[in-house]
PDB file of N, CA and C in Angstrom:
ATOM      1  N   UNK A   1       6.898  31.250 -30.415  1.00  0.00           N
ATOM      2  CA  UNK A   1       7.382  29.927 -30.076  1.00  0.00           C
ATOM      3  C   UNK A   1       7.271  29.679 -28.570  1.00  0.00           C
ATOM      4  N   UNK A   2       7.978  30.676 -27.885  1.00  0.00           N
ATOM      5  CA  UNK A   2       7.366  30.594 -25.995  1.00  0.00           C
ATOM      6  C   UNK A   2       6.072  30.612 -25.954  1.00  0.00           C
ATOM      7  N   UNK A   3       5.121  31.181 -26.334  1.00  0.00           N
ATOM      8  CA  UNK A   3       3.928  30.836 -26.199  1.00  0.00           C
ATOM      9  C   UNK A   3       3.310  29.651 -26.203  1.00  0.00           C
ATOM     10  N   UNK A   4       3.784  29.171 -27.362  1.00  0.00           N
ATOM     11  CA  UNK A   4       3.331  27.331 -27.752  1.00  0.00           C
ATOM     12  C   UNK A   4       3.680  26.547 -26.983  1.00  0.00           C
ATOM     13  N   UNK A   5       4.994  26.485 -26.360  1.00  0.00           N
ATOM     14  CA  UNK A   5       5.701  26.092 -25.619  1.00  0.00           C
ATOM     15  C   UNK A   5       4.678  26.388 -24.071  1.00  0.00           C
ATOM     16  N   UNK A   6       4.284  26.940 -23.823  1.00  0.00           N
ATOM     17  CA  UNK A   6       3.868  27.438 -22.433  1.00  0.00           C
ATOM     18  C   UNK A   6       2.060  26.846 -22.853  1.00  0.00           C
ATOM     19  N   UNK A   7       1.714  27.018 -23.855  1.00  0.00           N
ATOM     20  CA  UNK A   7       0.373  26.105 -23.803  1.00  0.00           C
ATOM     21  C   UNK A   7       0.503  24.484 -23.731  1.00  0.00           C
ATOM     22  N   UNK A   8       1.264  24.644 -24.163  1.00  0.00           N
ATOM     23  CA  UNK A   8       1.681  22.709 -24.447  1.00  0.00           C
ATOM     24  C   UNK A   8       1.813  22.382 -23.141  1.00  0.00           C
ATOM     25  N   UNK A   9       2.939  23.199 -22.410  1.00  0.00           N
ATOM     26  CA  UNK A   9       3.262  22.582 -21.004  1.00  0.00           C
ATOM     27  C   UNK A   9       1.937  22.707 -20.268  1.00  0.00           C
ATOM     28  N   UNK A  10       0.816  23.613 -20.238  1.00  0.00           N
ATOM     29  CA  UNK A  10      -0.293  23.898 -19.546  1.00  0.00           C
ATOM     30  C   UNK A  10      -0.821  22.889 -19.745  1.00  0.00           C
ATOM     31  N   UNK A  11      -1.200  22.471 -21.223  1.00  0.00           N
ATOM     32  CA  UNK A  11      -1.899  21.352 -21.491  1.00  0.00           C
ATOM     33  C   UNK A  11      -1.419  20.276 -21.008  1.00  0.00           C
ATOM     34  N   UNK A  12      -0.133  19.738 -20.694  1.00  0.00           N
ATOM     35  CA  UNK A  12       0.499  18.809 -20.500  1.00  0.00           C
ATOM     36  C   UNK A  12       0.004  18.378 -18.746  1.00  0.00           C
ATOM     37  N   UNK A  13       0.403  19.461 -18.088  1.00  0.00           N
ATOM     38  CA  UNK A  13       0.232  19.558 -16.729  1.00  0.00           C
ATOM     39  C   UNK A  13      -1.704  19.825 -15.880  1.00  0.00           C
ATOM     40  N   UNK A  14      -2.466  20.070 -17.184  1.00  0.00           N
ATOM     41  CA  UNK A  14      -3.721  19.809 -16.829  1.00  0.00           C
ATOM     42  C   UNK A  14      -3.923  18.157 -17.310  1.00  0.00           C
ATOM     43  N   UNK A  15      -3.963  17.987 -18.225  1.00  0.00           N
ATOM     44  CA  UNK A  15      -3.962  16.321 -18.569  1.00  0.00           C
ATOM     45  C   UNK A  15      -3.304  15.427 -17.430  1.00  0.00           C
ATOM     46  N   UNK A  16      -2.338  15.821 -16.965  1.00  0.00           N
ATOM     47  CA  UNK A  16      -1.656  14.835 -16.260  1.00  0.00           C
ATOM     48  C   UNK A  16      -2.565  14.651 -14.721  1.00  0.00           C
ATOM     49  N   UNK A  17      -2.934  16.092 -14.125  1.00  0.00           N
ATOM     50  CA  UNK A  17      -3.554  16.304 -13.255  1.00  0.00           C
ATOM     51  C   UNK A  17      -5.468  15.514 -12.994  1.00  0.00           C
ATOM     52  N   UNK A  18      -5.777  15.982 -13.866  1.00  0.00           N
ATOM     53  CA  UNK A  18      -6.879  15.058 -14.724  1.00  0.00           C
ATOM     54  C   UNK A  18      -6.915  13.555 -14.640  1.00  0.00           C
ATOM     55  N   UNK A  19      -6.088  13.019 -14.900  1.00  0.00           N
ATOM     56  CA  UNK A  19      -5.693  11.632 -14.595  1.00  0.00           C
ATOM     57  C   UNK A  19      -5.541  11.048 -13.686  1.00  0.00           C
ATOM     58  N   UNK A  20      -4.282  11.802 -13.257  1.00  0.00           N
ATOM     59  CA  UNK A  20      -3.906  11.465 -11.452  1.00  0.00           C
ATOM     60  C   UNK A  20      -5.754  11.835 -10.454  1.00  0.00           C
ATOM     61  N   UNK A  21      -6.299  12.448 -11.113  1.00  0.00           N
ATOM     62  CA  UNK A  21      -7.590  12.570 -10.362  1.00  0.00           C
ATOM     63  C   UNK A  21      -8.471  11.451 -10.747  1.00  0.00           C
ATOM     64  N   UNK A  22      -8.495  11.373 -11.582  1.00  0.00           N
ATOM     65  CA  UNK A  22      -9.691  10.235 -12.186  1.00  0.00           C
ATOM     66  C   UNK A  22      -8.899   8.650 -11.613  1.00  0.00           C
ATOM     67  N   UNK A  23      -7.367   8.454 -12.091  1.00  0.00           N
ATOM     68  CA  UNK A  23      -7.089   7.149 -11.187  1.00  0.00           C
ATOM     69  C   UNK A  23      -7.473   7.372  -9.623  1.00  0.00           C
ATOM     70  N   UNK A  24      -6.959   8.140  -8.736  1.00  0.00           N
ATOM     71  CA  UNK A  24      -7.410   8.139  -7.705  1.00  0.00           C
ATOM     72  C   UNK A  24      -8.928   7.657  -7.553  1.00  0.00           C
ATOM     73  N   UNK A  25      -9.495   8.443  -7.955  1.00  0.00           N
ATOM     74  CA  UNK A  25     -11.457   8.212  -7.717  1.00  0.00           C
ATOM     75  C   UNK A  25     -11.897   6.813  -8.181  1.00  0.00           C
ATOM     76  N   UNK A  26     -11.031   6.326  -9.249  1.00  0.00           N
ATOM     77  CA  UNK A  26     -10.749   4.728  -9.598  1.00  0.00           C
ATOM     78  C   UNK A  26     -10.818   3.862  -8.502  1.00  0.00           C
ATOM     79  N   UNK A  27      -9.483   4.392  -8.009  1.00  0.00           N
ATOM     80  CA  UNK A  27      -8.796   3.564  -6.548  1.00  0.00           C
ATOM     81  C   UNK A  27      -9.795   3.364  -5.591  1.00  0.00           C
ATOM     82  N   UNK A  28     -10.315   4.951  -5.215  1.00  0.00           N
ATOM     83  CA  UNK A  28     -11.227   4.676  -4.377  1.00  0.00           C
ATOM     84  C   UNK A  28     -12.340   4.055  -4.126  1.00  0.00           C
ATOM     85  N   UNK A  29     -13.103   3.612  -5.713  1.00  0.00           N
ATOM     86  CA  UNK A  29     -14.251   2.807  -5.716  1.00  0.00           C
ATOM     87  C   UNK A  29     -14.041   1.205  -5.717  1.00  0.00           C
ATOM     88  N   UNK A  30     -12.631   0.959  -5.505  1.00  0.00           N
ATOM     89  CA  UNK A  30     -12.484  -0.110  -5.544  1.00  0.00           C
ATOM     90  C   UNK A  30     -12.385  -0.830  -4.265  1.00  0.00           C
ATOM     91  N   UNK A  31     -12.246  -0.248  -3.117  1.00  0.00           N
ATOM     92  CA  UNK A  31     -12.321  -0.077  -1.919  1.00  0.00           C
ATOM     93  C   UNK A  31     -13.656  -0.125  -1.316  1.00  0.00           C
ATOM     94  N   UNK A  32     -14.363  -1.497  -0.561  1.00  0.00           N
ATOM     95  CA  UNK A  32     -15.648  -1.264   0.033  1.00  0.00           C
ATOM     96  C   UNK A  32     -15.364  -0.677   1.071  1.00  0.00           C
ATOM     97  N   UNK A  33     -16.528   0.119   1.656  1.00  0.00           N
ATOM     98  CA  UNK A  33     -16.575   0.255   3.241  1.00  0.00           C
ATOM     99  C   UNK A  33     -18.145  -0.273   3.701  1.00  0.00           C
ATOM    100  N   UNK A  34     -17.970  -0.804   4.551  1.00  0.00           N
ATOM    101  CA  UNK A  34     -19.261  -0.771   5.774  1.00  0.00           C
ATOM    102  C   UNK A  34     -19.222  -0.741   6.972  1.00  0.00           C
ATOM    103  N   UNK A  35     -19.982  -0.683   7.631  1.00  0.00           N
ATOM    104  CA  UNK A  35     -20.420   0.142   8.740  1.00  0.00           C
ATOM    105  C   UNK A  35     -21.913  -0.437   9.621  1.00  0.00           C
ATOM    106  N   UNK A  36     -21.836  -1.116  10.613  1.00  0.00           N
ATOM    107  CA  UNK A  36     -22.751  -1.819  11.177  1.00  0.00           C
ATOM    108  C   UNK A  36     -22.868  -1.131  12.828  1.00  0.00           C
ATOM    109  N   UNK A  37     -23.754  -1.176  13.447  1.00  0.00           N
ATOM    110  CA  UNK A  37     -23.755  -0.849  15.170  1.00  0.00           C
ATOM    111  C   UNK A  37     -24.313  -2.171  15.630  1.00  0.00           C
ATOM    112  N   UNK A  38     -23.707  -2.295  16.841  1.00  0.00           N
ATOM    113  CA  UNK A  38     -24.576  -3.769  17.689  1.00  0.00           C
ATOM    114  C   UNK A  38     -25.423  -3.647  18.117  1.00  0.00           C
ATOM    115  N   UNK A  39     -26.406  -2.393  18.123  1.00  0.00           N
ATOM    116  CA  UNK A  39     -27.683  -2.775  17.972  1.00  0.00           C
ATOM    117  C   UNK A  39     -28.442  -1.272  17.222  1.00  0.00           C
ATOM    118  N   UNK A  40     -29.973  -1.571  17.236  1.00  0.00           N
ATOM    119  CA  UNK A  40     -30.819  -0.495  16.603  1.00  0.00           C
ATOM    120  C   UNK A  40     -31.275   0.142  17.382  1.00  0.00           C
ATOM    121  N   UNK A  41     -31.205  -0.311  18.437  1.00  0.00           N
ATOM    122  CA  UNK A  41     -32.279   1.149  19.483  1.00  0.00           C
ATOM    123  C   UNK A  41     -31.781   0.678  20.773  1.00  0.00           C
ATOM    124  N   UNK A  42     -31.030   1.750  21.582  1.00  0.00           N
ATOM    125  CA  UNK A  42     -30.617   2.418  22.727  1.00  0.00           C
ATOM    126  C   UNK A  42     -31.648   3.501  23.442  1.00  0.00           C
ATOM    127  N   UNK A  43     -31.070   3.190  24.801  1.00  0.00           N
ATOM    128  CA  UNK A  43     -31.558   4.140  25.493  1.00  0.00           C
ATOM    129  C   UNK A  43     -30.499   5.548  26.167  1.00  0.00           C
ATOM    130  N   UNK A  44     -30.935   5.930  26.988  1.00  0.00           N
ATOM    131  CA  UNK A  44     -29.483   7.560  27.173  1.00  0.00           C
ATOM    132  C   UNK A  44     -28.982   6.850  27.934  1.00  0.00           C
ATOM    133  N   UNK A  45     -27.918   6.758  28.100  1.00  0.00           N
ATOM    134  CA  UNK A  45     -26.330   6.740  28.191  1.00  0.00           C
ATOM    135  C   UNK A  45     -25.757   4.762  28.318  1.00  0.00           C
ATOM    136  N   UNK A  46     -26.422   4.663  27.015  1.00  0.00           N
ATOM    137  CA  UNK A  46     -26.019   3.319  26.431  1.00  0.00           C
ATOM    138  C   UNK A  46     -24.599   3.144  26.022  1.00  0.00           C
ATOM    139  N   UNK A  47     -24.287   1.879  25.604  1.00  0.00           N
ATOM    140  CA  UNK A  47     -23.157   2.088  24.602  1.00  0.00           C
ATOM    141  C   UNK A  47     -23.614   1.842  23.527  1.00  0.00           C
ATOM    142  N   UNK A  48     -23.198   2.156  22.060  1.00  0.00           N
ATOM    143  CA  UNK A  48     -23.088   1.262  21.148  1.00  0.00           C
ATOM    144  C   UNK A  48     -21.924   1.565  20.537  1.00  0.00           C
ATOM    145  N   UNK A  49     -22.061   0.356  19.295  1.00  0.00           N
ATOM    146  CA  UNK A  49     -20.320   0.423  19.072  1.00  0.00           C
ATOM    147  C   UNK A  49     -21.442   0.570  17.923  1.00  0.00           C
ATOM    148  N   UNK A  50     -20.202   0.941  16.883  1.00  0.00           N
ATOM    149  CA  UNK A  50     -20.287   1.458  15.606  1.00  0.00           C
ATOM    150  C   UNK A  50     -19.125   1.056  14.904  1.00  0.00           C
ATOM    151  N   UNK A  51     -19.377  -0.203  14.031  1.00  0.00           N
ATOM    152  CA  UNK A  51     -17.513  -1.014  13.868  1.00  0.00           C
ATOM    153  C   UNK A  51     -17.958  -0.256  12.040  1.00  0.00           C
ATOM    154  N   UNK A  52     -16.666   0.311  11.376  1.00  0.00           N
ATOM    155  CA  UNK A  52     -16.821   0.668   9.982  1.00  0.00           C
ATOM    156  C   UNK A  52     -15.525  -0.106   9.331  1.00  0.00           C
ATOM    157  N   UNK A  53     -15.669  -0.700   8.593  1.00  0.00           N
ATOM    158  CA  UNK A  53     -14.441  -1.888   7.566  1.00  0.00           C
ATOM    159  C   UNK A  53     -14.355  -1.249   6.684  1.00  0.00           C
ATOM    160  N   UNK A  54     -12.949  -1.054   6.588  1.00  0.00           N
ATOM    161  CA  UNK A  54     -12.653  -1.025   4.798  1.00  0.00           C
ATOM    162  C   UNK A  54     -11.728  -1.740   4.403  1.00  0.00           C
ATOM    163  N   UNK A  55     -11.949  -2.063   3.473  1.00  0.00           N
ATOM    164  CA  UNK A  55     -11.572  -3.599   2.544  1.00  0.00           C
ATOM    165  C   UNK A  55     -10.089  -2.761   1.400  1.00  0.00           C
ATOM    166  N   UNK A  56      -8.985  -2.867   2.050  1.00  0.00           N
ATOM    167  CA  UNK A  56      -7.964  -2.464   0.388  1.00  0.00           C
ATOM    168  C   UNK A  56      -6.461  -2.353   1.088  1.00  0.00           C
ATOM    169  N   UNK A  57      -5.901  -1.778   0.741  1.00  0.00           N
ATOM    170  CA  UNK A  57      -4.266  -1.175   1.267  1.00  0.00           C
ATOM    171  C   UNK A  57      -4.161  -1.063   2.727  1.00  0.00           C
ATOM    172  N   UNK A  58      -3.034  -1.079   2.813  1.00  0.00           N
ATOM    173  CA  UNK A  58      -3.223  -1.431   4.292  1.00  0.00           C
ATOM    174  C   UNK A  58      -2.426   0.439   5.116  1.00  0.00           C
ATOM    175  N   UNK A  59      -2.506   0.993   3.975  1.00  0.00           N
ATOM    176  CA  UNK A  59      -1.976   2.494   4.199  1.00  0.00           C
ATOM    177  C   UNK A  59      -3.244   3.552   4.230  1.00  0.00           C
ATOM    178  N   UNK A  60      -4.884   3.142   4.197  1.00  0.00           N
ATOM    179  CA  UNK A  60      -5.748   3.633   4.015  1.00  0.00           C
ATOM    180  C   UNK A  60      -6.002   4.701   5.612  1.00  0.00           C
ATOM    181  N   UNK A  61      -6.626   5.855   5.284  1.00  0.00           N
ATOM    182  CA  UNK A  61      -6.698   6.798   6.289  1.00  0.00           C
ATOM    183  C   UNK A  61      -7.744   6.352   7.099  1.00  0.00           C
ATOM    184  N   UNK A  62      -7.500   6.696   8.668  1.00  0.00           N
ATOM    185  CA  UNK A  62      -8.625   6.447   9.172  1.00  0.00           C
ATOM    186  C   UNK A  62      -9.656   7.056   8.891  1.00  0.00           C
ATOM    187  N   UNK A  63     -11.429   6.748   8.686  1.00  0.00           N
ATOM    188  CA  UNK A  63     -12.310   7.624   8.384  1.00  0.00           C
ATOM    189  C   UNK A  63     -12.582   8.557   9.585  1.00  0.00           C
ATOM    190  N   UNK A  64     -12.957   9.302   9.488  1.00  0.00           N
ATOM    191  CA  UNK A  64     -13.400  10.666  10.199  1.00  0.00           C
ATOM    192  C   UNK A  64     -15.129  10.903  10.540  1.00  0.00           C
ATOM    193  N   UNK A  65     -15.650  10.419  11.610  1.00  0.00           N
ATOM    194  CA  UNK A  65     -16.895  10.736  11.767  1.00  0.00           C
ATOM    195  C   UNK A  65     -17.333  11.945  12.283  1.00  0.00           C
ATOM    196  N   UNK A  66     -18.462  12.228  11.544  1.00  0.00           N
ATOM    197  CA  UNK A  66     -19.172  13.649  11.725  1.00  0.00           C
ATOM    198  C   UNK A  66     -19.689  13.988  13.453  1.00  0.00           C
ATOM    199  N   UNK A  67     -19.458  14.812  13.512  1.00  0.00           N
ATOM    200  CA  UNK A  67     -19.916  15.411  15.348  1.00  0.00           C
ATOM    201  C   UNK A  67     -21.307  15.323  15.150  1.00  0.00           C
ATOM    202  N   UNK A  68     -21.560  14.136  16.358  1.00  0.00           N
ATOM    203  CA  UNK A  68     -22.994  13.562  16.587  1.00  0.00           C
ATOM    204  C   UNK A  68     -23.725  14.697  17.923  1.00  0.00           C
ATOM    205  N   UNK A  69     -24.529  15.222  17.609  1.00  0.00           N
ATOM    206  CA  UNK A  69     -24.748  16.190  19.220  1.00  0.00           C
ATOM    207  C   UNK A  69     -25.286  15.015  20.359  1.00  0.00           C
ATOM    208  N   UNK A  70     -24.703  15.324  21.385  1.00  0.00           N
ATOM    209  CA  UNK A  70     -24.828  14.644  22.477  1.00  0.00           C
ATOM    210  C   UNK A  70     -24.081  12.798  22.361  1.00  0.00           C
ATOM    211  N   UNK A  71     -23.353  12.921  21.672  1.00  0.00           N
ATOM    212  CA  UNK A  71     -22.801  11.434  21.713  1.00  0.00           C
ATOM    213  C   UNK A  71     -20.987  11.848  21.502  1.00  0.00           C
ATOM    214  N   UNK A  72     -20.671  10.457  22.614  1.00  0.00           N
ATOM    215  CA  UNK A  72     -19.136  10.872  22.892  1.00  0.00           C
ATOM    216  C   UNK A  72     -18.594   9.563  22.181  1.00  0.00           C
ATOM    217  N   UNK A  73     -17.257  10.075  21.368  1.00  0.00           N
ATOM    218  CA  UNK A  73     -16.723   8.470  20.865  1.00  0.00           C
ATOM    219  C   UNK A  73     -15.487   8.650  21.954  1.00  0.00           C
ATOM    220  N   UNK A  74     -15.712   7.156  22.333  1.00  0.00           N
ATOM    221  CA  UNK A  74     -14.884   6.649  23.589  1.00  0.00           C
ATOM    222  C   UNK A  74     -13.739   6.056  22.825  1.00  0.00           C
ATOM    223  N   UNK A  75     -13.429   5.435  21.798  1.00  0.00           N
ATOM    224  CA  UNK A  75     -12.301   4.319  21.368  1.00  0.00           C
ATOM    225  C   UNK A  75     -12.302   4.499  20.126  1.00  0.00           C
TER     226      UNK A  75
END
């Protein structure tokens, strides 16, 4: 009977987990982002800006850009 009991709850607590994953990944596609620069071609030690939008909640994380070699983010 503990046994059954202890698969059920396993099962219970993978299903639930499962879900809470799949709504999330839901959430997230519902959310656009883009991402534009003010211009296409620079020269060395230009600026460009790099503006990225995302469209949803207003509790959304800032995104995280990848380490560009030789380029500094100022702002």
């Amino acid at each position: 009977m503990l046994t059954k009991t202890v698969k059920l709850t396993t099962l219970a607590l993978i299903l639930t987990l499962t879900l809470a994953i799949n709504v999330g990944a839901t959430h997230a596609q519902v959310m656009p982002v883009t991402a534009h620069v003010d211009r296409t071609t620079v020269s060395t030690d230009e600026i460009v800006t790099l503006t990225v939008t995302i469209v949803g909640e207003t509790n959304v994380p800032l995104p995280v850009l990848p380490h560009i070699e030789g380029a500094q983010i100022i702002g």
